[in-house]
PDB file of N, CA and C in Angstrom:
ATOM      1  N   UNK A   1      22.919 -64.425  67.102  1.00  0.00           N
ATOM      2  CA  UNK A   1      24.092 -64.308  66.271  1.00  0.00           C
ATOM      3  C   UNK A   1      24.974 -63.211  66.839  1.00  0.00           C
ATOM      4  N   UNK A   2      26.250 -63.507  66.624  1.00  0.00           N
ATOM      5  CA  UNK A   2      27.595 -62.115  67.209  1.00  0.00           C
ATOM      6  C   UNK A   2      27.562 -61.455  66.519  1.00  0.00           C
ATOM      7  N   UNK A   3      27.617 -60.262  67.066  1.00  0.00           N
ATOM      8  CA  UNK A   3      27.999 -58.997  65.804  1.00  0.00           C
ATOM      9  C   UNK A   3      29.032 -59.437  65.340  1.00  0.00           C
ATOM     10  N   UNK A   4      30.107 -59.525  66.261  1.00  0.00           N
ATOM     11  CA  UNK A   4      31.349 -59.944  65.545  1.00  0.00           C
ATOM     12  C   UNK A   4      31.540 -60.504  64.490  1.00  0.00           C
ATOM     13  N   UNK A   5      30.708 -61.840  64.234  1.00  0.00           N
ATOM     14  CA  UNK A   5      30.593 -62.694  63.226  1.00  0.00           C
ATOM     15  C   UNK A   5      30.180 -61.933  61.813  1.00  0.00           C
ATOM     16  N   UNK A   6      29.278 -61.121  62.495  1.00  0.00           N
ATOM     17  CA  UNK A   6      28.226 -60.493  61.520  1.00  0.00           C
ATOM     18  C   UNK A   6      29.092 -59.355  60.469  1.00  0.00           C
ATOM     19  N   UNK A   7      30.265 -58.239  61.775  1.00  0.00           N
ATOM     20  CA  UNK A   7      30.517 -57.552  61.132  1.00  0.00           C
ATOM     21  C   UNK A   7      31.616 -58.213  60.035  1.00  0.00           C
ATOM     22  N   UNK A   8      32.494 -59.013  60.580  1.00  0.00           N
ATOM     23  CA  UNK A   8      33.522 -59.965  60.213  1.00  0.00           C
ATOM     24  C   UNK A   8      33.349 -60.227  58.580  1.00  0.00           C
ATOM     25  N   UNK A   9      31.846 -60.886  58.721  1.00  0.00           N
ATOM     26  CA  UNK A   9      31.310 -61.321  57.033  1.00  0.00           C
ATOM     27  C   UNK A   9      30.855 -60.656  55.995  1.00  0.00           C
ATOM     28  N   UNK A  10      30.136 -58.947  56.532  1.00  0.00           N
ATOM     29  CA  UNK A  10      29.323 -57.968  56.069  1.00  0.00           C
ATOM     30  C   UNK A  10      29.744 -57.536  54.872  1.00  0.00           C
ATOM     31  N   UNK A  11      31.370 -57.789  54.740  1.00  0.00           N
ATOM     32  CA  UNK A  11      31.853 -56.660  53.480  1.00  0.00           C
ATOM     33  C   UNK A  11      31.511 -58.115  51.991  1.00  0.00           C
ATOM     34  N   UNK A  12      32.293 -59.274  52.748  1.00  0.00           N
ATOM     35  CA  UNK A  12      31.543 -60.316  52.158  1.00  0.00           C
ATOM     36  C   UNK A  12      30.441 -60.677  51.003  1.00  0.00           C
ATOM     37  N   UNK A  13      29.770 -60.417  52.042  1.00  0.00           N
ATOM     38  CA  UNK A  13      28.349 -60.656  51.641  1.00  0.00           C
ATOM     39  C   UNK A  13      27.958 -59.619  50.977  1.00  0.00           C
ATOM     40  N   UNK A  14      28.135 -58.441  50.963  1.00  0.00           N
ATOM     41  CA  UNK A  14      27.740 -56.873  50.212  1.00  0.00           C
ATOM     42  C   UNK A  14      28.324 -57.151  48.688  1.00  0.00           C
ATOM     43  N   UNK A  15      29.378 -57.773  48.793  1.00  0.00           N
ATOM     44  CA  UNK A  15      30.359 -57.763  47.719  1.00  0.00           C
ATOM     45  C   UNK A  15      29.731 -58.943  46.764  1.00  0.00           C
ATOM     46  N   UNK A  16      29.074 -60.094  47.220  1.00  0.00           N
ATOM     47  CA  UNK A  16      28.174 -60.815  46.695  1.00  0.00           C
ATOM     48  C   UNK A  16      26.988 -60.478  46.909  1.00  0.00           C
ATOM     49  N   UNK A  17      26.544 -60.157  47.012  1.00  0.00           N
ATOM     50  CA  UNK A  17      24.985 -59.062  46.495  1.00  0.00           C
ATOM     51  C   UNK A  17      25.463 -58.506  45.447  1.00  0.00           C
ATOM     52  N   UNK A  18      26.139 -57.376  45.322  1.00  0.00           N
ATOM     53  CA  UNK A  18      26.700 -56.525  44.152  1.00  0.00           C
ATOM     54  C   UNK A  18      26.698 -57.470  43.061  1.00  0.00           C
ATOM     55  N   UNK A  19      27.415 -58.625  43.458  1.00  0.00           N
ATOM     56  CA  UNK A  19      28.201 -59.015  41.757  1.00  0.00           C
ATOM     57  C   UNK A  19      26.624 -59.776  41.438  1.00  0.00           C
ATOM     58  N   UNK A  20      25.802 -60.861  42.714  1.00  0.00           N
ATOM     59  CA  UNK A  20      24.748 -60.942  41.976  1.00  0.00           C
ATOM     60  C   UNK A  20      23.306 -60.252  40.772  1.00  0.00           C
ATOM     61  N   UNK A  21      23.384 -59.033  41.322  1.00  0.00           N
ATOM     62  CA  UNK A  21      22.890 -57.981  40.804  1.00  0.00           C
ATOM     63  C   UNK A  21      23.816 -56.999  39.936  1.00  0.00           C
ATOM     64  N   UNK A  22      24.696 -57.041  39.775  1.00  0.00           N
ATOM     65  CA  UNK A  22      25.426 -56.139  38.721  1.00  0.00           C
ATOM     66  C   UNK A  22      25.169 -57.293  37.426  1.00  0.00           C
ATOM     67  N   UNK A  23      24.991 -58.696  37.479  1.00  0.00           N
ATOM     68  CA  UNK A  23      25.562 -59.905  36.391  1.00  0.00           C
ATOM     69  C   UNK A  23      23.935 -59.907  36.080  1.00  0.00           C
ATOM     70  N   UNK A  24      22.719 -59.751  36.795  1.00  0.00           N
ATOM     71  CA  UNK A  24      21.227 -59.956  36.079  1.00  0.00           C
ATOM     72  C   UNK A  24      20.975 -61.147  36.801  1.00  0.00           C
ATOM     73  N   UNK A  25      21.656 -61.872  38.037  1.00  0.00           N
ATOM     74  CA  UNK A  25      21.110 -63.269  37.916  1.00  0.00           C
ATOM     75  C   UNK A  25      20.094 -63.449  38.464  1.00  0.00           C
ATOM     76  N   UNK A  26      19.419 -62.637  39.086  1.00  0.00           N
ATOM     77  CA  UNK A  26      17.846 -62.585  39.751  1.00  0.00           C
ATOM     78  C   UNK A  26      17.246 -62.060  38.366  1.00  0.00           C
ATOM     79  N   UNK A  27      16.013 -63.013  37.958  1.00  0.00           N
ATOM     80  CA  UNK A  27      15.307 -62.929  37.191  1.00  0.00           C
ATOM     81  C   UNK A  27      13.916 -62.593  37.879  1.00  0.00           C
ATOM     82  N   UNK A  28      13.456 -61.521  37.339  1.00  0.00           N
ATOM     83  CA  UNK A  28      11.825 -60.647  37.923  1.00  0.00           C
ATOM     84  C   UNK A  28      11.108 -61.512  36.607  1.00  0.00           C
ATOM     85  N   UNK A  29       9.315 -61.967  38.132  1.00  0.00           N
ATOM     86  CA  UNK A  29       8.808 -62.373  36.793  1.00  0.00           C
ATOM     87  C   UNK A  29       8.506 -61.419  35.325  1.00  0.00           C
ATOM     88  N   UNK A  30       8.807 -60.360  35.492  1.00  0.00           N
ATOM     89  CA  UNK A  30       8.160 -58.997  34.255  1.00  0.00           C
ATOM     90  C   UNK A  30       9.428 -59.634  32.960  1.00  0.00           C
ATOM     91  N   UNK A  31      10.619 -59.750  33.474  1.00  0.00           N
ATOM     92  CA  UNK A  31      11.498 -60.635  33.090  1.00  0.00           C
ATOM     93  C   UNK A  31      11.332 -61.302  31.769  1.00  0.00           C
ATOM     94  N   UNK A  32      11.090 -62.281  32.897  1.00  0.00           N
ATOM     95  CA  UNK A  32      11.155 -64.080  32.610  1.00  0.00           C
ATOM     96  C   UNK A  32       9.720 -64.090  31.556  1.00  0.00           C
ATOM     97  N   UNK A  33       8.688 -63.135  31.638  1.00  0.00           N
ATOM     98  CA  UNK A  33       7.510 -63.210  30.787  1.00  0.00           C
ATOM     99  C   UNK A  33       7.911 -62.569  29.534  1.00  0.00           C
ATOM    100  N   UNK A  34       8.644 -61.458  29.423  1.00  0.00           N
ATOM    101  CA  UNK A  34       8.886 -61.127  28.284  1.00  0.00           C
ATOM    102  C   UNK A  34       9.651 -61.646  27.545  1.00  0.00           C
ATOM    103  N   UNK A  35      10.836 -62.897  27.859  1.00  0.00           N
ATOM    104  CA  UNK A  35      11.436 -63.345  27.097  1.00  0.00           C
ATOM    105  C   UNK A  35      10.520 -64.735  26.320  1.00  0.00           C
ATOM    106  N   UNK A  36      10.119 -65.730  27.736  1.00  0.00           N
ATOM    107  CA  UNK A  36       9.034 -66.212  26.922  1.00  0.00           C
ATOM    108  C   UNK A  36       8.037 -65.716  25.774  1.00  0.00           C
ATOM    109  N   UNK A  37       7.309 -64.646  26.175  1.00  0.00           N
ATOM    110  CA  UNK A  37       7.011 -63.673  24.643  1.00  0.00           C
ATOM    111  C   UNK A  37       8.164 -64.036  23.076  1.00  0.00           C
ATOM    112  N   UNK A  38       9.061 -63.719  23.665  1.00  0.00           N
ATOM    113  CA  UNK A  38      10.264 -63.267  22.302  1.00  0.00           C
ATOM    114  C   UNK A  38      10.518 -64.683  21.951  1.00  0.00           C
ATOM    115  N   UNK A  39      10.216 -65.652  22.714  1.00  0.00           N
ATOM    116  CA  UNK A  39      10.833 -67.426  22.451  1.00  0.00           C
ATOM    117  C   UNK A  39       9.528 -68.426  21.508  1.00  0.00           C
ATOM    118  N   UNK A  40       8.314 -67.750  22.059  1.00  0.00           N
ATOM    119  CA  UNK A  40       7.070 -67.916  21.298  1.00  0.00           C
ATOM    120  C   UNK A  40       6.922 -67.421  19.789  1.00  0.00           C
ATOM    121  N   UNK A  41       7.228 -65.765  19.800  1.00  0.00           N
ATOM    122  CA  UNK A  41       7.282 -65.161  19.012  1.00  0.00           C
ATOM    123  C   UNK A  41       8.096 -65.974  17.612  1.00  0.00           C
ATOM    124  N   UNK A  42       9.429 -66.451  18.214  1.00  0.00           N
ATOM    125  CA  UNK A  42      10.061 -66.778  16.966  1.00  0.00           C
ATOM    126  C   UNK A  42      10.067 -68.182  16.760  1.00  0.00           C
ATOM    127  N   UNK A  43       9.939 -68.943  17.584  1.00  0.00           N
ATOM    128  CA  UNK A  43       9.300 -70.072  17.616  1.00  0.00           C
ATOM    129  C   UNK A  43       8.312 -70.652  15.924  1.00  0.00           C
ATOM    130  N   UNK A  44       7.423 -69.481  16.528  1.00  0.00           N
ATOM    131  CA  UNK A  44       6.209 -69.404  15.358  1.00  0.00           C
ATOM    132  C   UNK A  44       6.424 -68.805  14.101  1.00  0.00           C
ATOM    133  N   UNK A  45       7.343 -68.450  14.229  1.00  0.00           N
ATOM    134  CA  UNK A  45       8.153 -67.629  13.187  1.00  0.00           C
ATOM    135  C   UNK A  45       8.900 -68.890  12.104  1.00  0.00           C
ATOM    136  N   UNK A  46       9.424 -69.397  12.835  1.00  0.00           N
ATOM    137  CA  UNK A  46      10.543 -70.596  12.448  1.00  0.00           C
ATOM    138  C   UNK A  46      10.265 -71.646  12.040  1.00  0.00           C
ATOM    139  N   UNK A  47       9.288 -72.340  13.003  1.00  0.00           N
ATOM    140  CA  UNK A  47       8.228 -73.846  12.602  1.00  0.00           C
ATOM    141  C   UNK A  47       6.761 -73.792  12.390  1.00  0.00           C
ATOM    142  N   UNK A  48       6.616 -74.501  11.658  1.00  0.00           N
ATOM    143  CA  UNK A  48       5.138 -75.074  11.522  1.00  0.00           C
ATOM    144  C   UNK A  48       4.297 -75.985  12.822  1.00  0.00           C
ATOM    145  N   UNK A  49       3.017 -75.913  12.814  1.00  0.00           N
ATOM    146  CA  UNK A  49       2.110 -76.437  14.303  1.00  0.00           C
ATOM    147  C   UNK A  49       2.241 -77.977  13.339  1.00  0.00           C
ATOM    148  N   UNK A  50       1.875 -78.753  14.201  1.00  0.00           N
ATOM    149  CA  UNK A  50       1.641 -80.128  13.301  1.00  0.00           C
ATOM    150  C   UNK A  50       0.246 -80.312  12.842  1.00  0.00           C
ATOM    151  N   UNK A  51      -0.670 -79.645  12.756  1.00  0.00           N
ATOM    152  CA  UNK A  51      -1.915 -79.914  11.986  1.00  0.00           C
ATOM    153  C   UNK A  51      -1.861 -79.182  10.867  1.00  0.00           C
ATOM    154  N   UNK A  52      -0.424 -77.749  10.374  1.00  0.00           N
ATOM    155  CA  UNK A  52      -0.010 -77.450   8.960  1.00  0.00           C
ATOM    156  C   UNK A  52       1.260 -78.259   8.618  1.00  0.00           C
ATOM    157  N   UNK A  53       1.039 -79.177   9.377  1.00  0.00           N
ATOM    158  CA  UNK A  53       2.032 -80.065   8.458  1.00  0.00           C
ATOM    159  C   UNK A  53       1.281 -81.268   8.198  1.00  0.00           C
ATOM    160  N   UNK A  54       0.524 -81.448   9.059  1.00  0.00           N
ATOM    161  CA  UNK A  54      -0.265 -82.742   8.437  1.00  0.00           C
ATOM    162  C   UNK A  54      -0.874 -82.269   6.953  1.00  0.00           C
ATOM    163  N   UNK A  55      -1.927 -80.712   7.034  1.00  0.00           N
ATOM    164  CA  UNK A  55      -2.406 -80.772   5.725  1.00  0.00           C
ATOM    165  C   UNK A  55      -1.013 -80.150   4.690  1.00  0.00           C
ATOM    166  N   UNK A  56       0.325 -79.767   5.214  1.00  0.00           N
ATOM    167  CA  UNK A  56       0.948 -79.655   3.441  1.00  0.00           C
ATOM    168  C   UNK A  56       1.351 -81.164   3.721  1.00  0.00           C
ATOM    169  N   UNK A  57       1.185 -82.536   4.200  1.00  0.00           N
ATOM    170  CA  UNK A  57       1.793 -83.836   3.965  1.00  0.00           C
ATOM    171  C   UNK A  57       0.267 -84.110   2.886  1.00  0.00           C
ATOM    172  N   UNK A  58      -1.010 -83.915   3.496  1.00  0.00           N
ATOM    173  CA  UNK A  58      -2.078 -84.620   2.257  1.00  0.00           C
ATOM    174  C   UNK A  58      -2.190 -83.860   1.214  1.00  0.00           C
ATOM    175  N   UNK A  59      -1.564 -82.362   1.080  1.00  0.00           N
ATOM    176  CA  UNK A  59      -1.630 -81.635   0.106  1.00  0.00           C
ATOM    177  C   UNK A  59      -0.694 -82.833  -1.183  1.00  0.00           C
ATOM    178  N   UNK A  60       0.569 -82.672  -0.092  1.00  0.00           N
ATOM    179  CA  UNK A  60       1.840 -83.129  -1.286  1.00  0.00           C
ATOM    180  C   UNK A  60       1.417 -84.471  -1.854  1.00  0.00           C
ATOM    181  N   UNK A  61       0.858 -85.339  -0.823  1.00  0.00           N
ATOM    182  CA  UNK A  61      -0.109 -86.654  -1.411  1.00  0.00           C
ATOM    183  C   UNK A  61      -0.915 -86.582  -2.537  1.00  0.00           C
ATOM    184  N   UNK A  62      -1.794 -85.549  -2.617  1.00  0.00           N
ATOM    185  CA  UNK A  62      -2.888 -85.243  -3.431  1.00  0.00           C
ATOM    186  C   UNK A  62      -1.819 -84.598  -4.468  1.00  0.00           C
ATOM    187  N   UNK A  63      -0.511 -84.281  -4.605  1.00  0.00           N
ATOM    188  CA  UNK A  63      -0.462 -83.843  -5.991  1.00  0.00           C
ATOM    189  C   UNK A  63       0.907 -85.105  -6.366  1.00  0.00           C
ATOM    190  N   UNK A  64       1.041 -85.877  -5.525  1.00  0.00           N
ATOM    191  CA  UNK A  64       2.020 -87.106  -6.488  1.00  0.00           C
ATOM    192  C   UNK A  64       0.933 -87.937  -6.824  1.00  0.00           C
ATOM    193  N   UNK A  65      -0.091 -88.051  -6.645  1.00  0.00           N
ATOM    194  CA  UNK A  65      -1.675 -88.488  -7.171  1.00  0.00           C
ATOM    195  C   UNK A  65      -1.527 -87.917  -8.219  1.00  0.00           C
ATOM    196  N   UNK A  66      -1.884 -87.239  -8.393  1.00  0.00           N
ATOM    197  CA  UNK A  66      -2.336 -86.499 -10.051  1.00  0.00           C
ATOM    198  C   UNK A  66      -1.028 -86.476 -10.870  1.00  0.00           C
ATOM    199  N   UNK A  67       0.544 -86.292 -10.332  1.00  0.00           N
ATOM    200  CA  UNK A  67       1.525 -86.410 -11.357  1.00  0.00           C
ATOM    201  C   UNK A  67       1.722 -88.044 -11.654  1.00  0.00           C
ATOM    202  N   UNK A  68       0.969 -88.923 -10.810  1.00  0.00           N
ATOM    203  CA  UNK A  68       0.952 -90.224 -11.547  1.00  0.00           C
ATOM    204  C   UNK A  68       0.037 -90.707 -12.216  1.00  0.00           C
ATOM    205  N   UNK A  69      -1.195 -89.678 -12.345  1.00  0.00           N
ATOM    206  CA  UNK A  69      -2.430 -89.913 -13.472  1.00  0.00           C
ATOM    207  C   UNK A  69      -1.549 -89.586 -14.457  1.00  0.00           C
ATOM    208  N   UNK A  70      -0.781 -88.123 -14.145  1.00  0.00           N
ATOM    209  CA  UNK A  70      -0.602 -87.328 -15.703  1.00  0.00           C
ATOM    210  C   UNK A  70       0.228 -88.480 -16.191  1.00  0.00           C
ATOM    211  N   UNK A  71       1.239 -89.163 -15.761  1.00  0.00           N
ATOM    212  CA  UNK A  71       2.480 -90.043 -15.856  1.00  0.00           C
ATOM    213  C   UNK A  71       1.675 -91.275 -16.621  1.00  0.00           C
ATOM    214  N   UNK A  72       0.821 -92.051 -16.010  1.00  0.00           N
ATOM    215  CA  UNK A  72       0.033 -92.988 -16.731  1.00  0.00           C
ATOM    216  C   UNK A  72      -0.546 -92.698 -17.680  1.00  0.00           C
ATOM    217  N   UNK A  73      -1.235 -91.248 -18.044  1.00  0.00           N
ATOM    218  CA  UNK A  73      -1.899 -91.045 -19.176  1.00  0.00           C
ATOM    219  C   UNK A  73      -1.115 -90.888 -20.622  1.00  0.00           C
ATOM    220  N   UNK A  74       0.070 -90.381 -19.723  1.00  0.00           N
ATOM    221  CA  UNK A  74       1.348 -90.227 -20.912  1.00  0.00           C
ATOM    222  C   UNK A  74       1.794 -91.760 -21.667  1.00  0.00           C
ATOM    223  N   UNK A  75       2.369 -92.232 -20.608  1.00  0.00           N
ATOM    224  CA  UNK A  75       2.175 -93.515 -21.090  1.00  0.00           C
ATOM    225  C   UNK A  75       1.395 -94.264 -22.166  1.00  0.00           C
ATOM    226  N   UNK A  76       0.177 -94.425 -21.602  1.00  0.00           N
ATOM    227  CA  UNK A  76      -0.746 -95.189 -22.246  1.00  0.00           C
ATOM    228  C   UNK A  76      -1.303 -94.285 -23.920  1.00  0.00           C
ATOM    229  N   UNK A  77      -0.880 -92.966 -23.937  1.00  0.00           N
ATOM    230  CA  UNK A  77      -0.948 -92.135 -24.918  1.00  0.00           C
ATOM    231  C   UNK A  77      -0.386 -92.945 -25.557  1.00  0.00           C
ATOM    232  N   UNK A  78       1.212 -93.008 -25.427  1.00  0.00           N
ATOM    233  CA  UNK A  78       2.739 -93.219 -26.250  1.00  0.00           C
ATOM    234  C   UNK A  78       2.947 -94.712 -26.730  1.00  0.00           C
ATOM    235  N   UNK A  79       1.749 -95.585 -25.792  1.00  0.00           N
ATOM    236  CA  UNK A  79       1.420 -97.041 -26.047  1.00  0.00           C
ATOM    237  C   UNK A  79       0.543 -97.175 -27.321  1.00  0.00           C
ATOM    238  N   UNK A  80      -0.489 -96.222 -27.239  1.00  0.00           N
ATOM    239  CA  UNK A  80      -1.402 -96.103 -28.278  1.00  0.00           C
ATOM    240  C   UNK A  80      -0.991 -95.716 -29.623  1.00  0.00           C
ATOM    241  N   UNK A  81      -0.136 -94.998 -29.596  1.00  0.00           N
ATOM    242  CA  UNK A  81       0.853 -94.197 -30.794  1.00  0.00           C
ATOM    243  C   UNK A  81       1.950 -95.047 -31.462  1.00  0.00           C
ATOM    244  N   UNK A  82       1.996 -96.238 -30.676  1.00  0.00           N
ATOM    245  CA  UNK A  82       2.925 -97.700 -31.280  1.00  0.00           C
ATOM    246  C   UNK A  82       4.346 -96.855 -30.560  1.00  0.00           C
ATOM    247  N   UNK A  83       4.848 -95.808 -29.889  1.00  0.00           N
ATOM    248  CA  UNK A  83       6.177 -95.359 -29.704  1.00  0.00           C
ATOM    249  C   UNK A  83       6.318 -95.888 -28.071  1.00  0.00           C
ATOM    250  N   UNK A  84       7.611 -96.618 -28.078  1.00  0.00           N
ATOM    251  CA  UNK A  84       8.240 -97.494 -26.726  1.00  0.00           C
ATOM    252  C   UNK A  84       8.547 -96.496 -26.247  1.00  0.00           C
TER     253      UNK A  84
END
């Protein structure tokens, strides 16, 4: 390679180094791990895993079960009592 070329481009290229590194765009893995941390963190914070949603789905099952015993028993009470 020419110096010439070399010196020609040098201020260039210095000047893009700088702005790459003044802006953060090189990410270090020490980085990139701690944000994953903070993305997990709230993640878990925010949503439910799907095996606590499966049991609040048989929870909520198991209690429109029983508000349609209570519902039928009412009923069949209010049948017994001669009241429509």
């Amino acid at each position: 390679m020419d110096k010439q070329i070399l010196y020609k481009y040098a201020p260039m290229i210095i000047v893009c180094l700088a702005v790459l590194f003044q802006y953060n765009l090189f990410v270090t893995p020490e980085r990139l791990e701690q944000t994953h941390r903070e993305i997990l963190t709230e993640v878990a914070q925010v949503y439910i895993t799907k095996s606590e949603f499966g049991n609040m789905k048989d929870q909520i099952m198991d209690i429109n079960k029983k508000v349609d015993k209570i519902y039928d028993t009412l009923i069949n009470e209010r049948s017994l009592d001669g009241v429509n």
